[in-house]
C-alpha atoms as a PDB file:
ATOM      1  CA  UNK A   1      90.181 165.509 196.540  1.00  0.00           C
ATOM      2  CA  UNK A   2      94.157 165.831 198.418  1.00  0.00           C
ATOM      3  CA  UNK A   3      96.022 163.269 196.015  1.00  0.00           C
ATOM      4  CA  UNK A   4      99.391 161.521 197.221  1.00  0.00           C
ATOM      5  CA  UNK A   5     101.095 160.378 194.155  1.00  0.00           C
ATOM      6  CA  UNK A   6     104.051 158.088 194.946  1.00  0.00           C
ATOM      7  CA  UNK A   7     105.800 157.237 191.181  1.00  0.00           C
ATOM      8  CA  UNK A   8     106.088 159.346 187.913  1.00  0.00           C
ATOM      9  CA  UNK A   9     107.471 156.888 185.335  1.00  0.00           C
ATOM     10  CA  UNK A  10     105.057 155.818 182.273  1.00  0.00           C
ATOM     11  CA  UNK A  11     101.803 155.107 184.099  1.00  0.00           C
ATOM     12  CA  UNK A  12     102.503 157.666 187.419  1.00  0.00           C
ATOM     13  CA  UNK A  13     103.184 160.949 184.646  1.00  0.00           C
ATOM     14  CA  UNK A  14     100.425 159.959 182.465  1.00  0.00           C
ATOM     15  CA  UNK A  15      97.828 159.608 185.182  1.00  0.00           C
ATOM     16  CA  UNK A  16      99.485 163.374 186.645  1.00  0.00           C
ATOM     17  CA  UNK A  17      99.116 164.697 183.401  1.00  0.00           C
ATOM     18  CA  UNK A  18      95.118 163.688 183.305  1.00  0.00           C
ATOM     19  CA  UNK A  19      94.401 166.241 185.576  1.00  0.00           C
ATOM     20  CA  UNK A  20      93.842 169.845 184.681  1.00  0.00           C
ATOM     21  CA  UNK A  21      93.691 170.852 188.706  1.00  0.00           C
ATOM     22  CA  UNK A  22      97.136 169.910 190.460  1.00  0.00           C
ATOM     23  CA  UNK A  23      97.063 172.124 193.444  1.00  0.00           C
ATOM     24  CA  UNK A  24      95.858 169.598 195.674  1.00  0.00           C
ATOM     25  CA  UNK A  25      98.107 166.781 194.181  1.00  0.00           C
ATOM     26  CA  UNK A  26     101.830 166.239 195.912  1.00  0.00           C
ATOM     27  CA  UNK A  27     104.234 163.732 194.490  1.00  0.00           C
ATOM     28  CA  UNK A  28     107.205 161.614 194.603  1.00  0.00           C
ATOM     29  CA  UNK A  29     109.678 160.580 192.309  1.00  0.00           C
ATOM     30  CA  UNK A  30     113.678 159.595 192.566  1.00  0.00           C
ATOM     31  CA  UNK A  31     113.466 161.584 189.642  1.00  0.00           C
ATOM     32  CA  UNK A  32     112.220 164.681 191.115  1.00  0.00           C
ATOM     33  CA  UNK A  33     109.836 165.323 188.575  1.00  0.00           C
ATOM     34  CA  UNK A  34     106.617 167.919 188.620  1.00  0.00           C
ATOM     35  CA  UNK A  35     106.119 169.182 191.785  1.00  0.00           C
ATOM     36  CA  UNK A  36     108.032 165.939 193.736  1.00  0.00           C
ATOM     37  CA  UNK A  37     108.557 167.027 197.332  1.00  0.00           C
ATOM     38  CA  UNK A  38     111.781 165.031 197.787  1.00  0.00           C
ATOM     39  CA  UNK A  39     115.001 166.793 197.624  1.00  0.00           C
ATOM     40  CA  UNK A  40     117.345 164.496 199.501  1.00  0.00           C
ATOM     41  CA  UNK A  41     115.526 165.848 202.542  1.00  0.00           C
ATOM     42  CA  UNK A  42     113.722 163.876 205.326  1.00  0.00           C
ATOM     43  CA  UNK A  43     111.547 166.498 206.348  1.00  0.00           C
ATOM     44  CA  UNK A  44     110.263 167.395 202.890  1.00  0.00           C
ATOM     45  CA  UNK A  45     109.613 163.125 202.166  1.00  0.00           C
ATOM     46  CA  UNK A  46     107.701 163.300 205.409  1.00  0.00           C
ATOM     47  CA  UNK A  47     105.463 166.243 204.108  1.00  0.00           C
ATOM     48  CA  UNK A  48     104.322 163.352 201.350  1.00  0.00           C
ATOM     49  CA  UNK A  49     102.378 161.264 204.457  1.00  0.00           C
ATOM     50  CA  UNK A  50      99.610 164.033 205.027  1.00  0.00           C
ATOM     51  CA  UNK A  51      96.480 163.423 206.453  1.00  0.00           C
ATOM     52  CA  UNK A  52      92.790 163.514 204.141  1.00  0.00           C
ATOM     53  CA  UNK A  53      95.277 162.483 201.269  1.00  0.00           C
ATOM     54  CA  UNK A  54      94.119 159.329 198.511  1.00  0.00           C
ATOM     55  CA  UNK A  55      98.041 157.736 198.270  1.00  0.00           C
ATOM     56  CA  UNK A  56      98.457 156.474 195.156  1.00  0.00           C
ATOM     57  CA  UNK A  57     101.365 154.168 194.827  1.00  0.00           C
ATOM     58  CA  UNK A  58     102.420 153.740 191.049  1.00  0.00           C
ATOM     59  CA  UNK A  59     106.102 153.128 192.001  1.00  0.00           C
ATOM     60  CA  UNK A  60     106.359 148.803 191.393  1.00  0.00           C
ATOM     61  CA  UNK A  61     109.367 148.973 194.473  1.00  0.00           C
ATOM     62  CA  UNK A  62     107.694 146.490 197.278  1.00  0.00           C
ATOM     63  CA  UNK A  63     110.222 147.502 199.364  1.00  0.00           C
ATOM     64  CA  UNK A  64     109.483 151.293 199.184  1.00  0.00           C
ATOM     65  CA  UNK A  65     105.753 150.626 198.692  1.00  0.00           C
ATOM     66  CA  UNK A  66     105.890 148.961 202.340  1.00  0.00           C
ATOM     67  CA  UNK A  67     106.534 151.899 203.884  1.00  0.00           C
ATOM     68  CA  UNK A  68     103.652 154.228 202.310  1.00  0.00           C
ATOM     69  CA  UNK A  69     101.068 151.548 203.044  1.00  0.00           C
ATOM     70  CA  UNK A  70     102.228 151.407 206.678  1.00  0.00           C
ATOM     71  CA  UNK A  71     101.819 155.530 206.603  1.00  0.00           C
ATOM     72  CA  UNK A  72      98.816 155.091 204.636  1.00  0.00           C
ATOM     73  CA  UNK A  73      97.018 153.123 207.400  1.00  0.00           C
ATOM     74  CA  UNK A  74      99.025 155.454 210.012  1.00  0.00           C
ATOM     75  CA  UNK A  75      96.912 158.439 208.969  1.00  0.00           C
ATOM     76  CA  UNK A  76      93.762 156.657 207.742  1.00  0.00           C
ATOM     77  CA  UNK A  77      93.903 157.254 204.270  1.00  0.00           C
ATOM     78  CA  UNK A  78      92.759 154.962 201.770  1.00  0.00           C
ATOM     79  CA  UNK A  79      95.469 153.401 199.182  1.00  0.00           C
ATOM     80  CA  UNK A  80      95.542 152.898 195.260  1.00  0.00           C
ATOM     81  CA  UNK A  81      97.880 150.319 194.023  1.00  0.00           C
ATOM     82  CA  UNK A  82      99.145 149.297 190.409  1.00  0.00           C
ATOM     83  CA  UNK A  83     101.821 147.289 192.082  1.00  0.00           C
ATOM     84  CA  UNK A  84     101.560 143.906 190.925  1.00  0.00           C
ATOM     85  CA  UNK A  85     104.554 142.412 192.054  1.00  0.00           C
ATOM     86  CA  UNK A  86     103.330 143.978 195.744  1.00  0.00           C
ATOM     87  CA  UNK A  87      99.738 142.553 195.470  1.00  0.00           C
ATOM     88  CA  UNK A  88     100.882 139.288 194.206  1.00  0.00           C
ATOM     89  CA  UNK A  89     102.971 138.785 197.209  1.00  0.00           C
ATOM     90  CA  UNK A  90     100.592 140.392 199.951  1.00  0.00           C
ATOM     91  CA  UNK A  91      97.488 140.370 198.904  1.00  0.00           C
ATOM     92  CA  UNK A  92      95.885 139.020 201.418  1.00  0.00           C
ATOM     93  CA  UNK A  93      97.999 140.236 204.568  1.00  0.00           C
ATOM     94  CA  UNK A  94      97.190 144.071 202.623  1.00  0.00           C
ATOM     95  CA  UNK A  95      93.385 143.159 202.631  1.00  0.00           C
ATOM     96  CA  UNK A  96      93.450 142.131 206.288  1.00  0.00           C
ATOM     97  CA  UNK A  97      95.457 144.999 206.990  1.00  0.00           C
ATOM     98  CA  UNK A  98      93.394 147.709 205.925  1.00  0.00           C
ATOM     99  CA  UNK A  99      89.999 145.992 206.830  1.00  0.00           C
ATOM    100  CA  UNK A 100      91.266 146.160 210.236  1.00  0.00           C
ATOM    101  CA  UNK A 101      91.770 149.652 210.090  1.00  0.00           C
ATOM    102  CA  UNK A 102      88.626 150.614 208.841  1.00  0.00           C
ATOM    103  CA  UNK A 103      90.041 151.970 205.583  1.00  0.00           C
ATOM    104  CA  UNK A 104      90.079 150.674 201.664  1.00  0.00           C
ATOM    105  CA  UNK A 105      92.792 149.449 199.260  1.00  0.00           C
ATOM    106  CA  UNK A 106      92.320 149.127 195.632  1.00  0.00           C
ATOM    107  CA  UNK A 107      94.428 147.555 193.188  1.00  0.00           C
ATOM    108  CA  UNK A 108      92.522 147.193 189.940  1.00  0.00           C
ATOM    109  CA  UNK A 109      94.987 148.782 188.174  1.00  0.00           C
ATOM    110  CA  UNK A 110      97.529 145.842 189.467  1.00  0.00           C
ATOM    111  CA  UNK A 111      95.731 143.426 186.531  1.00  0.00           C
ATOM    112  CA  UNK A 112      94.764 144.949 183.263  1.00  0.00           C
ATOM    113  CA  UNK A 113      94.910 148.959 183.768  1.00  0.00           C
ATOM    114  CA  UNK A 114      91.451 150.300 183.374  1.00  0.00           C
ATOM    115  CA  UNK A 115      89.812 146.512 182.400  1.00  0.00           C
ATOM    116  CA  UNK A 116      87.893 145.910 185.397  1.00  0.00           C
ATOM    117  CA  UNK A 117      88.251 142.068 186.450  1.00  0.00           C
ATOM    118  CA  UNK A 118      88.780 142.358 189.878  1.00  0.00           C
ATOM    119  CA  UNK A 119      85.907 144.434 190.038  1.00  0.00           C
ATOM    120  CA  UNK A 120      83.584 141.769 187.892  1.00  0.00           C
ATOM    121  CA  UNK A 121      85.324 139.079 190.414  1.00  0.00           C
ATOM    122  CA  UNK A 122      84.446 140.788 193.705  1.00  0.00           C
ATOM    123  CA  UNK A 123      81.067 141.618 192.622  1.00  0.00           C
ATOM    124  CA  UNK A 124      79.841 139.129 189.671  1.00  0.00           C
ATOM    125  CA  UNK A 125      81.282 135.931 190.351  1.00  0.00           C
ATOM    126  CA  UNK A 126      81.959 135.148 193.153  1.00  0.00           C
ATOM    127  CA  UNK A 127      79.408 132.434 193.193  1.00  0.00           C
ATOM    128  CA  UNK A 128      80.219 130.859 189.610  1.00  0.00           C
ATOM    129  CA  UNK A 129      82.660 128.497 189.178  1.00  0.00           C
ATOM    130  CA  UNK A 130      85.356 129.627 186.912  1.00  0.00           C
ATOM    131  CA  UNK A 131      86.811 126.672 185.069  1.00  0.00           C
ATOM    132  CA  UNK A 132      89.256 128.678 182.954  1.00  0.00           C
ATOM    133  CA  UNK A 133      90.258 131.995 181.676  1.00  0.00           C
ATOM    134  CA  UNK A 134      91.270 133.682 178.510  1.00  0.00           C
ATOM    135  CA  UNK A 135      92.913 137.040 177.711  1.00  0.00           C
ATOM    136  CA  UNK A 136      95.860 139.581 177.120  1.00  0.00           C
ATOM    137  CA  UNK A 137      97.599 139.749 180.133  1.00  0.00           C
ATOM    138  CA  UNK A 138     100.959 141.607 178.152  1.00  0.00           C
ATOM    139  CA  UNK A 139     100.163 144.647 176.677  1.00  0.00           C
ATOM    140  CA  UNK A 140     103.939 145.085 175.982  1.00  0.00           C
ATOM    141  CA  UNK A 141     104.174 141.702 174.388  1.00  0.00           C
ATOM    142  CA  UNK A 142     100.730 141.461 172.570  1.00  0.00           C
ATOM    143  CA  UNK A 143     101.827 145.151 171.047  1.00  0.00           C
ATOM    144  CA  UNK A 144     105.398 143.631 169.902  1.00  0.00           C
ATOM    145  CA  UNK A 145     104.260 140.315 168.428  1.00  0.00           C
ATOM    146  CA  UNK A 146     101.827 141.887 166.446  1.00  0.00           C
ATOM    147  CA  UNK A 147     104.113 144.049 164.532  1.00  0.00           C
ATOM    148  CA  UNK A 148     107.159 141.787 164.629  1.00  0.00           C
ATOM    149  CA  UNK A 149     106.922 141.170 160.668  1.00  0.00           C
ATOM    150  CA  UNK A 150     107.187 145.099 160.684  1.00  0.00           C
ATOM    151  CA  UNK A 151     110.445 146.040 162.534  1.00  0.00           C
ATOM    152  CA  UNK A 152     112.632 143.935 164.263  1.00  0.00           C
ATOM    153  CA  UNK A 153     112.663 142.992 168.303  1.00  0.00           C
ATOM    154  CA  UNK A 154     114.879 146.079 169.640  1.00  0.00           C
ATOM    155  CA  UNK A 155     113.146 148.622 167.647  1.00  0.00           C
ATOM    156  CA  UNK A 156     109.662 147.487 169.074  1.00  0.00           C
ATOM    157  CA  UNK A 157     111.158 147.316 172.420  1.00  0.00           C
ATOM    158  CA  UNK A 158     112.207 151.188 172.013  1.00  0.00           C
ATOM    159  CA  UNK A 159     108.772 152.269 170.649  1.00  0.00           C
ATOM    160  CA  UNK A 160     107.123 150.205 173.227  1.00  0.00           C
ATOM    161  CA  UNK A 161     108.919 152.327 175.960  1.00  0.00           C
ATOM    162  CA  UNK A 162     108.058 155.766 173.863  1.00  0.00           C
ATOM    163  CA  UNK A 163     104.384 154.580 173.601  1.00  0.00           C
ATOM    164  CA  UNK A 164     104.089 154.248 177.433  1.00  0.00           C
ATOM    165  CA  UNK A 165     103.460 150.382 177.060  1.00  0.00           C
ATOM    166  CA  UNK A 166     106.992 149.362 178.612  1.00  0.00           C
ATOM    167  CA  UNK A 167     109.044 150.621 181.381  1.00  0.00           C
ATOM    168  CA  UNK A 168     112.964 151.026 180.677  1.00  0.00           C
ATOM    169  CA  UNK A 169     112.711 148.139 182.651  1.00  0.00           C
ATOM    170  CA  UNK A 170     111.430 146.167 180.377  1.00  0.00           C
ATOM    171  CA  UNK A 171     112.694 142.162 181.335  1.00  0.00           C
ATOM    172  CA  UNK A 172     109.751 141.732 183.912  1.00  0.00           C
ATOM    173  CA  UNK A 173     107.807 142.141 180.475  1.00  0.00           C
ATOM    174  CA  UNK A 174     109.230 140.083 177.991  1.00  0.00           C
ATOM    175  CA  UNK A 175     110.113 137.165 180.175  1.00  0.00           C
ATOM    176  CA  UNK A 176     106.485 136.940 181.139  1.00  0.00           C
ATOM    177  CA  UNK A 177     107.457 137.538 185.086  1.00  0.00           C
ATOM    178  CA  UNK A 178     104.752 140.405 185.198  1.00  0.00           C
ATOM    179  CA  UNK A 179     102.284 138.279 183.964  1.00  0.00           C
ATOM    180  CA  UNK A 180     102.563 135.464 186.360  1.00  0.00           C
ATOM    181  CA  UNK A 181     101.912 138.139 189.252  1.00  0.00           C
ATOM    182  CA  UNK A 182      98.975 139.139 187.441  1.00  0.00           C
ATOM    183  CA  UNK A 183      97.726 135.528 187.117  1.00  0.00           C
ATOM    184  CA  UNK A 184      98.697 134.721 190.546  1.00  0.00           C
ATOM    185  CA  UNK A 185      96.125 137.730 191.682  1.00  0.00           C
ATOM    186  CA  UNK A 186      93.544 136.685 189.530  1.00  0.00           C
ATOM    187  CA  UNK A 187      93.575 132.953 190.860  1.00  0.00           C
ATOM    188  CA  UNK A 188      94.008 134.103 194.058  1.00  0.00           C
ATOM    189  CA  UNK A 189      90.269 136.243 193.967  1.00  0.00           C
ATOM    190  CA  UNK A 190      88.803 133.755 192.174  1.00  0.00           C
ATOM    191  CA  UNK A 191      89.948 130.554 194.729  1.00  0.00           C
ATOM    192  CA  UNK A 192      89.884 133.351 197.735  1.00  0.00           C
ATOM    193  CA  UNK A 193      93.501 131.317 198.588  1.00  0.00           C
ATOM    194  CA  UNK A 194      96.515 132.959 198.314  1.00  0.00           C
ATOM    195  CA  UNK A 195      98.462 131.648 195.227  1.00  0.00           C
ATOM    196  CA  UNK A 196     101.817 132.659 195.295  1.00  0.00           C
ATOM    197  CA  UNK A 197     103.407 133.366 191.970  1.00  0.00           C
ATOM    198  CA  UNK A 198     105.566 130.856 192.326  1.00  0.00           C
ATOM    199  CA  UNK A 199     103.233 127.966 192.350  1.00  0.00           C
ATOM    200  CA  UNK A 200     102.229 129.254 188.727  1.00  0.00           C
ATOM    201  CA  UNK A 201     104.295 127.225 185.543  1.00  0.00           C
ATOM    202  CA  UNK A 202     105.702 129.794 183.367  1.00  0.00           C
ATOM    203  CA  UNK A 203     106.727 129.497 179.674  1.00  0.00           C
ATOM    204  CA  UNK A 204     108.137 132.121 177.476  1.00  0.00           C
ATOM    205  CA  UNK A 205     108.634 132.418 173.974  1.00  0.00           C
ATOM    206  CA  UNK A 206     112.643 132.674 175.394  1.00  0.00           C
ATOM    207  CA  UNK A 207     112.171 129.672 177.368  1.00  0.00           C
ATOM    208  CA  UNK A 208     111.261 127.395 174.667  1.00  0.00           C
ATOM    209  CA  UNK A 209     113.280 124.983 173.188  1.00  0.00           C
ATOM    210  CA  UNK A 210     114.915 125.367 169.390  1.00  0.00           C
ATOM    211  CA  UNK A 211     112.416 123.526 167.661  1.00  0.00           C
ATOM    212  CA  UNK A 212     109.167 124.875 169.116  1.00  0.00           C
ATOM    213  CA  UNK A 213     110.881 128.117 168.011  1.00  0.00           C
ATOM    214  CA  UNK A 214     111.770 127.368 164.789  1.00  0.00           C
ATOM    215  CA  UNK A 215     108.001 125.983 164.083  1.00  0.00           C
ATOM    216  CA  UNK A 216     106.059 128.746 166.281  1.00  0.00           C
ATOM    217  CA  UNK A 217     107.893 131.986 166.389  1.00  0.00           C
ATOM    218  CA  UNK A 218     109.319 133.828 163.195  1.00  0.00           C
ATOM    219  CA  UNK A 219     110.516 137.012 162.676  1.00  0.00           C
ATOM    220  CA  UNK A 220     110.932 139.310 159.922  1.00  0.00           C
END
């Protein structure tokens, strides 16, 4: 299979790295990592948008992101996401999109990496009423508060980043905004309404007021 790969941070160089056979995989990367194609050239970014190619967008840019689903559809080639920010926004106009065009989008990785729940939605429950839901959203988050009596905030932060489990960019994270988009997709398949992530209430361990802290959170 022709891969596309548009992203090489934590998740993108990971999922390169997984394959032994990379002659049919192309990539980009502001970094210009691996074999990236882009060299502050047009004509070598354009090379990225071939034909027969899976794109695999791993970048978490919507702007950028935009663009290589409108090329996607373009050349009839059929689009991974694990852009939640992107699918939280767009779900729906993506899903109409590509439906039209006789092609398939897939954004499982957009939720909980390689936990399948929008596969069990599309295909287990969509008749069941789903009254609530539990579950680790954060890995980033889960990871640090269960060693924070072990090493202090920054340091856990650091080796979160080292680990793979954060990006450098790590506020989306910690502030809980990544986990809101992934709610906000999850209620959306569920209610088959779009739920904008903004509808969603959102309370993080910064958020909270002095005393809820002093009674809830410690650290070391």
């Amino acid at each position: 299979m022709n891969l596309s790969i548009f992203g090489l941070g934590n998740v993108g160089s990971q999922f390169y790295n997984s394959f032994k056979n990379k002659n049919k995989i192309i990539t980009f990367s502001k970094n210009n990592r691996f074999n990236c194609l882009l060299k502050n050239n047009n004509i070598e970014y354009k090379k990225l948008f071939k034909k027969n190619h899976l794109f695999i967008e791993l970048i978490g840019n919507v702007n950028i992101t935009i663009e290589i689903i409108l090329n996607s559809i373009k050349k009839k080639n059929n689009f991974i996401s694990a852009n939640k920010d992107l699918i939280s926004k767009y779900i729906f106009f993506i899903n109409f999109l590509f439906k039209k065009n006789n092609i398939k989008v897939y954004y499982e990785a957009s939720v909980c990496g390689v936990l399948p729940i929008i596969t069990l939605l599309d295909n287990f429950y969509f008749k069941d009423k789903i009254f609530y839901l539990f579950g680790i959203l954060n890995g980033t988050c889960n990871y640090i508060l269960s060693n924070i009596k072990k090493m202090n905030f920054l340091k856990l932060i650091n080796l979160s980043i080292k680990k793979g489990m954060a990006e450098k960019s790590f506020s989306n994270d910690i502030f809980g905004i990544d986990t809101l988009y992934k709610t906000s997709i999850i209620i959306s398949k569920i209610s088959n309404f779009n739920i904008f992530y903004y509808n969603i209430y959102l309370e993080s361990i910064f958020n909270l007021n002095n005393y809820i802290r002093k009674n809830f959170y410690f650290k070391k």
